[in-house]
N, C-alpha and C. Protein backbone atom coordinates (compact mmCIF):
# COMPACT_ATOMS: atom_id res chain seq x y z
N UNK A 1 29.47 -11.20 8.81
CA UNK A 1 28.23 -11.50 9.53
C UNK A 1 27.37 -12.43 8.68
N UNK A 2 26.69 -13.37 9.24
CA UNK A 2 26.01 -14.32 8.55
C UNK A 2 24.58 -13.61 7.90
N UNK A 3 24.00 -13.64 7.22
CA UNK A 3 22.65 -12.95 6.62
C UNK A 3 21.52 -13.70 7.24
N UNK A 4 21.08 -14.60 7.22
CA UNK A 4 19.84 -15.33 7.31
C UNK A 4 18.81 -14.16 7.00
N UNK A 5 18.97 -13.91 6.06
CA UNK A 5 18.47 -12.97 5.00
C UNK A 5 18.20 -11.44 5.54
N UNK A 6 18.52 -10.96 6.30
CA UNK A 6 18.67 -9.73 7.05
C UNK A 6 19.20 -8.54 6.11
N UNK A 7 20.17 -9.15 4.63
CA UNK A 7 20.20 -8.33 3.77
C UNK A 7 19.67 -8.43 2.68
N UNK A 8 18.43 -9.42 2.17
CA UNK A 8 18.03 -9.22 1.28
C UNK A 8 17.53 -8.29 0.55
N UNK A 9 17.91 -8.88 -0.81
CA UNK A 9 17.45 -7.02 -2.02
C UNK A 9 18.83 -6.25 -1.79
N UNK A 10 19.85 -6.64 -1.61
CA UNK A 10 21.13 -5.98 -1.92
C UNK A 10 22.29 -6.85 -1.96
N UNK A 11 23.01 -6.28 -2.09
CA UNK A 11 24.46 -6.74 -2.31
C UNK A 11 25.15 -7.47 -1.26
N UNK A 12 24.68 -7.23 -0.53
CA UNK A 12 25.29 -7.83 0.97
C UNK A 12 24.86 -9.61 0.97
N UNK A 13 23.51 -9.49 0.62
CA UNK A 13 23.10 -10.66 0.78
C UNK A 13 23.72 -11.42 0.72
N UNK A 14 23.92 -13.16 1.37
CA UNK A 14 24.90 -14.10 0.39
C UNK A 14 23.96 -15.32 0.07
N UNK A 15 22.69 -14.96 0.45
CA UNK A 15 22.03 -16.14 0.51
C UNK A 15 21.82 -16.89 -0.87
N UNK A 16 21.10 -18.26 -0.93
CA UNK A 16 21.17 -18.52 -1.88
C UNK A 16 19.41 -18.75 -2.16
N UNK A 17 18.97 -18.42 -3.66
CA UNK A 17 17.49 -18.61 -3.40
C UNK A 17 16.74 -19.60 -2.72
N UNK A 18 16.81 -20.64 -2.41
CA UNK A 18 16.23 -21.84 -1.65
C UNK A 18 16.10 -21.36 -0.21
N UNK A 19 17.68 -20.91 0.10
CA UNK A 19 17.16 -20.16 1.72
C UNK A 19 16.73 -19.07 1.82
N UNK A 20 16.44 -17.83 0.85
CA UNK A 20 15.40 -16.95 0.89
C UNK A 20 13.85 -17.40 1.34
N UNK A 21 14.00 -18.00 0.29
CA UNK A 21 12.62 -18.93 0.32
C UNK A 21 12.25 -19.24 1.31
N UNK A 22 13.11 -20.34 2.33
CA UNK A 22 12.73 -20.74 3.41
C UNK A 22 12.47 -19.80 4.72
N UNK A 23 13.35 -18.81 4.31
CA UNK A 23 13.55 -17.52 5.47
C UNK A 23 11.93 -17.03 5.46
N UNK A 24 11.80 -16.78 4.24
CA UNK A 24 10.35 -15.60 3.69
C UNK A 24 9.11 -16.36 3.87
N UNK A 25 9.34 -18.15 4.37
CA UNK A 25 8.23 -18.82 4.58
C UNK A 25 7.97 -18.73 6.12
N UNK A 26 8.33 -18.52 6.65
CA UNK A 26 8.67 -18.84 8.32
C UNK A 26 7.37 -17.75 8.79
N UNK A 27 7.20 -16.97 7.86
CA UNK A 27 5.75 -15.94 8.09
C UNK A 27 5.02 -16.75 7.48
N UNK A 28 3.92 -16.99 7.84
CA UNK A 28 2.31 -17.89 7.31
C UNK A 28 1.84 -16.50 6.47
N UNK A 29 1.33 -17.35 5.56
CA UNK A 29 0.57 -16.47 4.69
C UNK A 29 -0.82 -15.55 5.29
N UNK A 30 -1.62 -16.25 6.61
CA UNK A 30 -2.21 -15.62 7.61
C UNK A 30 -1.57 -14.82 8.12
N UNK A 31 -1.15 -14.94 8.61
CA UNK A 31 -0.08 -13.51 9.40
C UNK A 31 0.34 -12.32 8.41
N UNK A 32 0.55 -12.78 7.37
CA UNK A 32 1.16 -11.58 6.85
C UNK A 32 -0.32 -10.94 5.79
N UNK A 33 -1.50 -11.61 5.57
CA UNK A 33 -2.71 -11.32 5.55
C UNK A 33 -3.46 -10.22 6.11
N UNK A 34 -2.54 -10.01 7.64
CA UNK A 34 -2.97 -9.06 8.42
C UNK A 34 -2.38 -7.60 8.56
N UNK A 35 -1.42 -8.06 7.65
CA UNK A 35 -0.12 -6.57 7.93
C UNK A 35 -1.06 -5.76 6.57
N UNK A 36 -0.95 -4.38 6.95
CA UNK A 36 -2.00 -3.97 6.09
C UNK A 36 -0.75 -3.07 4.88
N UNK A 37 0.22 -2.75 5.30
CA UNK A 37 1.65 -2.19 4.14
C UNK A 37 2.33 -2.63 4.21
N UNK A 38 3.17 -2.77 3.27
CA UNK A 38 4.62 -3.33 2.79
C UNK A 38 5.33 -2.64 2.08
N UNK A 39 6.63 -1.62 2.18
CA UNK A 39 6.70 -1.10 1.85
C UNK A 39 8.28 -0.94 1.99
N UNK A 40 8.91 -1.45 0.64
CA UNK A 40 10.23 -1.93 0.74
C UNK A 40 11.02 -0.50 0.08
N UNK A 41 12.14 -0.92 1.34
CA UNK A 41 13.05 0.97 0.89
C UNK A 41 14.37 0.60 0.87
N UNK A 42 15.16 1.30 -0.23
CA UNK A 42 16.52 1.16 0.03
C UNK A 42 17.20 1.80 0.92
N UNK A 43 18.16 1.13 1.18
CA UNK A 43 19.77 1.54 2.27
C UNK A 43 20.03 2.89 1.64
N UNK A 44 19.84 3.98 2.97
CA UNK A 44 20.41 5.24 2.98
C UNK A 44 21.72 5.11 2.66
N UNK A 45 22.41 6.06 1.58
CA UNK A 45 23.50 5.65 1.15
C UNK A 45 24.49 7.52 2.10
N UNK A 46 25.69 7.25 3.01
CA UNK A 46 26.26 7.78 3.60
C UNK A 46 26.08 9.20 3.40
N UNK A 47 26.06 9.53 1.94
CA UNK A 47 25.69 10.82 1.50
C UNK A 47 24.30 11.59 1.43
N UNK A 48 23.31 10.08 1.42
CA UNK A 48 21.56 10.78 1.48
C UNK A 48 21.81 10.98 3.09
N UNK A 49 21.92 10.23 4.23
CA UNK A 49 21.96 10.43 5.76
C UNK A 49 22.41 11.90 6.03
N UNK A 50 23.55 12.28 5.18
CA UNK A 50 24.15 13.84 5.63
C UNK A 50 23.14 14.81 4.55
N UNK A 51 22.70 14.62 3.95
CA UNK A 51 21.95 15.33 3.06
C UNK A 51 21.16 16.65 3.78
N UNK A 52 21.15 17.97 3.23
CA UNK A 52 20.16 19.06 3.81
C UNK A 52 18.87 18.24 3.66
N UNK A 53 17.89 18.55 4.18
CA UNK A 53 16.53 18.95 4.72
C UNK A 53 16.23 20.15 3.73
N UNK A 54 14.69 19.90 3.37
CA UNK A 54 14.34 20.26 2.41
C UNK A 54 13.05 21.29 3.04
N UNK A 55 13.42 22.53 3.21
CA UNK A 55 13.17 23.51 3.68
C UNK A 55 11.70 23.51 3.26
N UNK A 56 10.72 23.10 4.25
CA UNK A 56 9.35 23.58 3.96
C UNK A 56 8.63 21.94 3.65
N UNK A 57 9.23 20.57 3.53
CA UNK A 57 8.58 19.62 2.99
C UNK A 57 7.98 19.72 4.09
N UNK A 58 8.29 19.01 5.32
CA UNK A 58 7.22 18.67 6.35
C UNK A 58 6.01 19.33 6.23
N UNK A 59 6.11 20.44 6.27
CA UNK A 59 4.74 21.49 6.13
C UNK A 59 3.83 21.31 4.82
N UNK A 60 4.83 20.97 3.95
CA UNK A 60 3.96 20.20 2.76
C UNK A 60 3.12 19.17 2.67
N UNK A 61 3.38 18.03 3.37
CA UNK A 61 2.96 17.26 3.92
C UNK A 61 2.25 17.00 4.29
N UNK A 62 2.52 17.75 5.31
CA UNK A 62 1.41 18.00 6.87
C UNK A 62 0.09 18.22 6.05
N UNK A 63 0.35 19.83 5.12
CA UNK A 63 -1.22 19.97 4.67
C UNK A 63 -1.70 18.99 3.33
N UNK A 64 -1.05 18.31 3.13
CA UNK A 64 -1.51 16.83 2.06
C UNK A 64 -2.25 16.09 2.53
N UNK A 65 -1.81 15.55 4.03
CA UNK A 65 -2.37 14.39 5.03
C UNK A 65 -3.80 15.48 5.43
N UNK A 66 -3.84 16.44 5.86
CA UNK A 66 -4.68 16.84 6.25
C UNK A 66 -6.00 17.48 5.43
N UNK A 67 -5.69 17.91 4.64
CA UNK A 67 -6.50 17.71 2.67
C UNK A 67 -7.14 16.02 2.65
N UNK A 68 -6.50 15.41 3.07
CA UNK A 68 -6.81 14.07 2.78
C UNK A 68 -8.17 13.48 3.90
N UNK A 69 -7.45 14.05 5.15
CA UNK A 69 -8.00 13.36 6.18
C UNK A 69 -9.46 14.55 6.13
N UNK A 70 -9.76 15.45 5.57
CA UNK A 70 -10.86 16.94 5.80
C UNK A 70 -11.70 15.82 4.24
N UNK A 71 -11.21 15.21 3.60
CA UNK A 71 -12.09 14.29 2.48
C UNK A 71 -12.54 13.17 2.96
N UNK A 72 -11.67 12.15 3.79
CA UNK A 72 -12.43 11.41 4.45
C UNK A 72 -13.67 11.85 5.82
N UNK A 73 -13.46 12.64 6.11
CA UNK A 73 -14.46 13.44 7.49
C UNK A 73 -14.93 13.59 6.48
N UNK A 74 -15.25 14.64 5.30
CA UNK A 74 -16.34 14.73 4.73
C UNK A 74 -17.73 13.64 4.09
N UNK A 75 -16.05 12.49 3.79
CA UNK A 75 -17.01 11.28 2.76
C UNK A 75 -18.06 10.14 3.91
N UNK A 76 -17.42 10.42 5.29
CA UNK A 76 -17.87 9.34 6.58
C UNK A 76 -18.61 10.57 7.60
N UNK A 77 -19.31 11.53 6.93
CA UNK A 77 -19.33 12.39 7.93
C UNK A 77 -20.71 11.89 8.82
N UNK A 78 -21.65 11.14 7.73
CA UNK A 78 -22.91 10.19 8.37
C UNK A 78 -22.83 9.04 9.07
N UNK A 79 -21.61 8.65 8.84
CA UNK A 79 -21.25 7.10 8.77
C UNK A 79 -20.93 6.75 10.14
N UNK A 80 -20.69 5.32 10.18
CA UNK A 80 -19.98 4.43 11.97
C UNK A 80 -19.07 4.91 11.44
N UNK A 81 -18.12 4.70 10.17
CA UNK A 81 -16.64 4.49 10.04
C UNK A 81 -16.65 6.18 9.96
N UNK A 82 -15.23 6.27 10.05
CA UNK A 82 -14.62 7.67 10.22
C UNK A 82 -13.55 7.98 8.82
N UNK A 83 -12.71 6.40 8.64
CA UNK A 83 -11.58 6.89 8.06
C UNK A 83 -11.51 6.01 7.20
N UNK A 84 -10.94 5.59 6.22
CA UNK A 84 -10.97 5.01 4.94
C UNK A 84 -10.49 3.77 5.03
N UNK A 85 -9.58 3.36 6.14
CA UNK A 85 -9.53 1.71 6.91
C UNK A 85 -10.42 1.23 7.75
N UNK A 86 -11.27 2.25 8.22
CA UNK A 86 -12.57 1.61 8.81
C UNK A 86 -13.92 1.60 8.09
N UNK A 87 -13.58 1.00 6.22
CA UNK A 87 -14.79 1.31 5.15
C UNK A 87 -15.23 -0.25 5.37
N UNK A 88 -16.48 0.12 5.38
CA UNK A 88 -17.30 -1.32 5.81
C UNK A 88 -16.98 -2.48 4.25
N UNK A 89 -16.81 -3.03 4.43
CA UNK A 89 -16.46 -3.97 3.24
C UNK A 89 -17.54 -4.54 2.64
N UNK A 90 -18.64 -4.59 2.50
CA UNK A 90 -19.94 -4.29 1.66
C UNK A 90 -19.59 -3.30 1.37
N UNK A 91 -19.29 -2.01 1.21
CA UNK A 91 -19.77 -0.56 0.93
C UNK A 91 -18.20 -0.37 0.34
N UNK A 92 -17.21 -1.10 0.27
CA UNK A 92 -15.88 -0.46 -0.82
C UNK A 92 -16.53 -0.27 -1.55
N UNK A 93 -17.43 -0.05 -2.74
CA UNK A 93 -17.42 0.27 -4.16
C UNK A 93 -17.99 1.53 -4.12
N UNK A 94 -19.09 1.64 -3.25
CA UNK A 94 -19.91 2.85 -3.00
C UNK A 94 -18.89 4.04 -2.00
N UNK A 95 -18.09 3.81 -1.45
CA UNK A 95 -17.05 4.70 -0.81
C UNK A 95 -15.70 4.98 -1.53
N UNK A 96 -15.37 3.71 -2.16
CA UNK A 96 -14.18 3.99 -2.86
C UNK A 96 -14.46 5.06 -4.22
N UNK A 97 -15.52 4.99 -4.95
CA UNK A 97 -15.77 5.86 -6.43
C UNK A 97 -14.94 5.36 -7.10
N UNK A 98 -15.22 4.51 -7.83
CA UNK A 98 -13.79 3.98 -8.60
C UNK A 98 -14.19 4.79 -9.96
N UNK A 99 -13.25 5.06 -10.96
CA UNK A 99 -13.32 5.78 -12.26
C UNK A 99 -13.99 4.73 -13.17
N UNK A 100 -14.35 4.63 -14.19
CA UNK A 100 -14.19 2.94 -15.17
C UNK A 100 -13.07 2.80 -15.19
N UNK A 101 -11.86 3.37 -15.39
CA UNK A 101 -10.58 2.69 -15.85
C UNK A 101 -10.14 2.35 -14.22
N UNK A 102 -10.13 2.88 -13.47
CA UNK A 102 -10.10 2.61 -11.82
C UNK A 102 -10.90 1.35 -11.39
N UNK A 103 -12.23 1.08 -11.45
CA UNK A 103 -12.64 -0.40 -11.17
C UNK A 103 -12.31 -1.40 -12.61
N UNK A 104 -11.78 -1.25 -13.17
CA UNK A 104 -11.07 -2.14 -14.64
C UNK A 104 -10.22 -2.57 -13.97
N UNK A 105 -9.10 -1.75 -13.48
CA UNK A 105 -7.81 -1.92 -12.68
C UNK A 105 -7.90 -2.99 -11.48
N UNK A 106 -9.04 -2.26 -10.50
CA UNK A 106 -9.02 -3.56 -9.48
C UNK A 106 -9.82 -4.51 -9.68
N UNK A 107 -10.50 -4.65 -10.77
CA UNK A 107 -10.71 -6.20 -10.98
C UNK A 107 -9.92 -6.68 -12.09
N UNK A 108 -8.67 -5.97 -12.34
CA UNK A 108 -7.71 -6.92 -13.03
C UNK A 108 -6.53 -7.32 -12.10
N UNK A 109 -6.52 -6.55 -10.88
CA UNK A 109 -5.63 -6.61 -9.94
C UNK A 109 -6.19 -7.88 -9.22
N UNK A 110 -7.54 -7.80 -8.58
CA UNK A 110 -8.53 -9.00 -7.98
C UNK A 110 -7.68 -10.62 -8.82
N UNK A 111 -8.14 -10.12 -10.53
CA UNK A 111 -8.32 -11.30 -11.20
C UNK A 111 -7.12 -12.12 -11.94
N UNK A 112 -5.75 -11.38 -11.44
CA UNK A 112 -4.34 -11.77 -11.97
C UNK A 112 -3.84 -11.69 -9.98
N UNK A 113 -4.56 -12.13 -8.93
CA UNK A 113 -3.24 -12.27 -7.81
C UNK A 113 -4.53 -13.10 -6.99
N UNK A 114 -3.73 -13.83 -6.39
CA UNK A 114 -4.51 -14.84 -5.56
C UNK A 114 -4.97 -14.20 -3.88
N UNK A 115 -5.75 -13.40 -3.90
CA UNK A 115 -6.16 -12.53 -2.88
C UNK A 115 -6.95 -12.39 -2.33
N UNK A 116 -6.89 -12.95 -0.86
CA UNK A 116 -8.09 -12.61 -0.04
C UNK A 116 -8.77 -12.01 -0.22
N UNK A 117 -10.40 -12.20 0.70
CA UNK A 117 -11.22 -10.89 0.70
C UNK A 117 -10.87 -9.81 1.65
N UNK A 118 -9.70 -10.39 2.28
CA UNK A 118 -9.52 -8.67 3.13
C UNK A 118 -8.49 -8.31 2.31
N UNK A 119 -7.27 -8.77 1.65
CA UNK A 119 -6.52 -8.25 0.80
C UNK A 119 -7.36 -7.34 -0.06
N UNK A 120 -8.41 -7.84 -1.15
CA UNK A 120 -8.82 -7.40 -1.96
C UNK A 120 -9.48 -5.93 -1.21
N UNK A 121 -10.17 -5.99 -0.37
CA UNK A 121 -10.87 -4.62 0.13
C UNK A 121 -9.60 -4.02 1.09
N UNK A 122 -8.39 -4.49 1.30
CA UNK A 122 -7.19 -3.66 1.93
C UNK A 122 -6.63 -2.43 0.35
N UNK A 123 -6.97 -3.43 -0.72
CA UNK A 123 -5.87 -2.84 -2.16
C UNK A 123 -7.34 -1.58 -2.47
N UNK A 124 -7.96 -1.95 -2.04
CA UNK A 124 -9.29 -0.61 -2.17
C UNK A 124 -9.36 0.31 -1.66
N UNK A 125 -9.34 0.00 -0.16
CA UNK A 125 -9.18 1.13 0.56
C UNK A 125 -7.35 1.83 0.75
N UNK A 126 -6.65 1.31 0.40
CA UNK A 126 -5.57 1.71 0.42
C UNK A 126 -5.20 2.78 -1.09
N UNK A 127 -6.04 2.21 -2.28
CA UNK A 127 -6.33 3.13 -3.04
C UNK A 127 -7.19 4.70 -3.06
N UNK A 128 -8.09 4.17 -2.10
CA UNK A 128 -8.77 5.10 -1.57
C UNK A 128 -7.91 6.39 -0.99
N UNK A 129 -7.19 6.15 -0.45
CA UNK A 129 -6.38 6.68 0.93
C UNK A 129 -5.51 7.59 -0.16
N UNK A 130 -5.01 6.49 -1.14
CA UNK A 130 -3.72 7.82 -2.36
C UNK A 130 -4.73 8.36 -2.88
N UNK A 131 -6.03 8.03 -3.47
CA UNK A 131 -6.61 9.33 -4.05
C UNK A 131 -6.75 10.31 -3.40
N UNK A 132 -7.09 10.40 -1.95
CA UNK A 132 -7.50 11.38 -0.91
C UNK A 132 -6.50 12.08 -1.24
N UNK A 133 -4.91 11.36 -1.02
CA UNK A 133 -3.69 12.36 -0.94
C UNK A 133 -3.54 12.87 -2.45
N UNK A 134 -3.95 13.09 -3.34
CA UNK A 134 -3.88 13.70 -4.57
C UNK A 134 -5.28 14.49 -5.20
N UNK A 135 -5.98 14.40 -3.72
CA UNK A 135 -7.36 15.46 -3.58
C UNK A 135 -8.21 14.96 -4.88
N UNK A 136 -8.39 13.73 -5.25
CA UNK A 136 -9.02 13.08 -6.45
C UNK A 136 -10.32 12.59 -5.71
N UNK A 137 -11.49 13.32 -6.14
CA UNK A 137 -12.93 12.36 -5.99
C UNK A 137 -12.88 10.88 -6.44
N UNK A 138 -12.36 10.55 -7.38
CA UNK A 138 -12.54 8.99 -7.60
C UNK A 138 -11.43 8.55 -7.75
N UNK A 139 -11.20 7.05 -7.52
CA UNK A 139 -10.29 6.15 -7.61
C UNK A 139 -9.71 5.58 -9.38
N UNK A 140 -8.47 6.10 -9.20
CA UNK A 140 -8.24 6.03 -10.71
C UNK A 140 -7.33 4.55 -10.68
N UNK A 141 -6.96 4.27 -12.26
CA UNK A 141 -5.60 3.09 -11.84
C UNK A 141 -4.32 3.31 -11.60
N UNK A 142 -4.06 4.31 -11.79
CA UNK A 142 -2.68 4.98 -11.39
C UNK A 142 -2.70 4.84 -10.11
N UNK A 143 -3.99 4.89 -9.43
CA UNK A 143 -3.86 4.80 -7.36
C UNK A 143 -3.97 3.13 -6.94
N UNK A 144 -4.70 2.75 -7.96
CA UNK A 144 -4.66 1.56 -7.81
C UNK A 144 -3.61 0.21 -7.97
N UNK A 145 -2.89 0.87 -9.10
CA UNK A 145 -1.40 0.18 -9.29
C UNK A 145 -0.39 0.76 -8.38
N UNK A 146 -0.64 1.75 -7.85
CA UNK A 146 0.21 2.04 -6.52
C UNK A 146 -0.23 1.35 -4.93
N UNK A 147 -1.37 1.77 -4.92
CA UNK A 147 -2.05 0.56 -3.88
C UNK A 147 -1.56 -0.68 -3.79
N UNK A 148 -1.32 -1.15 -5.11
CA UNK A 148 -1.25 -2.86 -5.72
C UNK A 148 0.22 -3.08 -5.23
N UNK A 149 1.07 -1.82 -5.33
CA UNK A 149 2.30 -1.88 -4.74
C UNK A 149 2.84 -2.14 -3.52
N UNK A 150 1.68 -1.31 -2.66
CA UNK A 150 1.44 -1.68 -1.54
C UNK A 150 1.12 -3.10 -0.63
N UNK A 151 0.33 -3.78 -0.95
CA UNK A 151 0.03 -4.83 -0.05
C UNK A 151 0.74 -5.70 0.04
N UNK A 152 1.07 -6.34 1.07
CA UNK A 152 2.20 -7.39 1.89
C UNK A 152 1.88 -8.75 1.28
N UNK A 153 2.90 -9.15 1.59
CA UNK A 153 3.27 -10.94 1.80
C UNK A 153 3.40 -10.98 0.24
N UNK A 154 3.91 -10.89 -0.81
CA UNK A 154 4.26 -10.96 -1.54
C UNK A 154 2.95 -11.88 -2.08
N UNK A 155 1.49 -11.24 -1.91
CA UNK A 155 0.53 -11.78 -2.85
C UNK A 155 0.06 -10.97 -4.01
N UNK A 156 0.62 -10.03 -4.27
CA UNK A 156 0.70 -9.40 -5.44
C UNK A 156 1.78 -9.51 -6.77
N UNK A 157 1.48 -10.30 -8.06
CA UNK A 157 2.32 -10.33 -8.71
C UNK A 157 2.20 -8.63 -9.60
N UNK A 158 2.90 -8.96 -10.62
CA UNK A 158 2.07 -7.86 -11.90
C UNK A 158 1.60 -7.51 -11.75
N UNK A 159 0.42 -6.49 -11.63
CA UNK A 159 -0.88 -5.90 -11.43
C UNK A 159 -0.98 -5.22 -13.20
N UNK A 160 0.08 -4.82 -13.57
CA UNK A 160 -0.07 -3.65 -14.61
C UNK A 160 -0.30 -4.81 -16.00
């Protein structure tokens, strides 16, 4: 089967870098500006697909997201916005709580990647969102270099 990059990031691929390139340009850097995750996963390998189920994760889960989402209702409980993607972008710094080593982080993340202003307040509030899930009042860099992991179109180099 021909790739036109359909397997890139593995073995399958046959492409050669020039037509990656060209493949991965065919998205405008606007467009992919707008995708708010990116979030690249490897090929289930025959043996993870048959794999047991892990008795009790879902439910683990479930009450993580919901720990999370009972912190945002609390932190927007005055507010228009509700949820931590609807943080007014004046007000990331005052909603996000960044730690010092947490706002160090995203303005070294800001100041090493060529990033919009909605990128930049997407890598905030998306930090926001993992602290919630690790029941953390403030935004540390550990959420933030995971955040940094997060955002699309390949405008994030390094962060760390």
């Amino acid at each position: 089967m021909r790739c036109p990059c359909g397997y890139y990031g593995t073995d399958r691929c046959g492409c050669n870098p020039n037509a990656i390139r060209a493949y991965q340009k065919k998205i405008s850097g606007p467009i992919l500006d707008r995708i708010d995750l990116q979030v690249q996963m490897e090929r289930l390998s025959t043996e993870d697909r048959f794999a047991d189920v892990s008795e009790g994760e879902s439910a683990k889960l479930r009450a993580q997201v919901e720990g999370a989402r009972k912190m945002q209702e609390d932190r927007f409980a005055e507010q228009e916005a509700r949820f931590n993607a609807a943080m007014p972008s004046g007000r990331i710094r005052e909603f996000c709580n960044f730690s010092p080593d947490g706002f160090e982080k995203f303005k070294h993340v800001i100041d090493t990647n060529d990033l919009s202003t909605r990128s930049m307040d997407r890598v905030a509030k998306v930090a926001r969102t993992i602290a919630d899930l690790a029941q953390s009042e403030q935004v540390d860099a550990e959420h933030l270099d995971e955040a940094a992991s997060f955002v699309v179109g390949g405008l994030l180099r390094d962060a760390k």
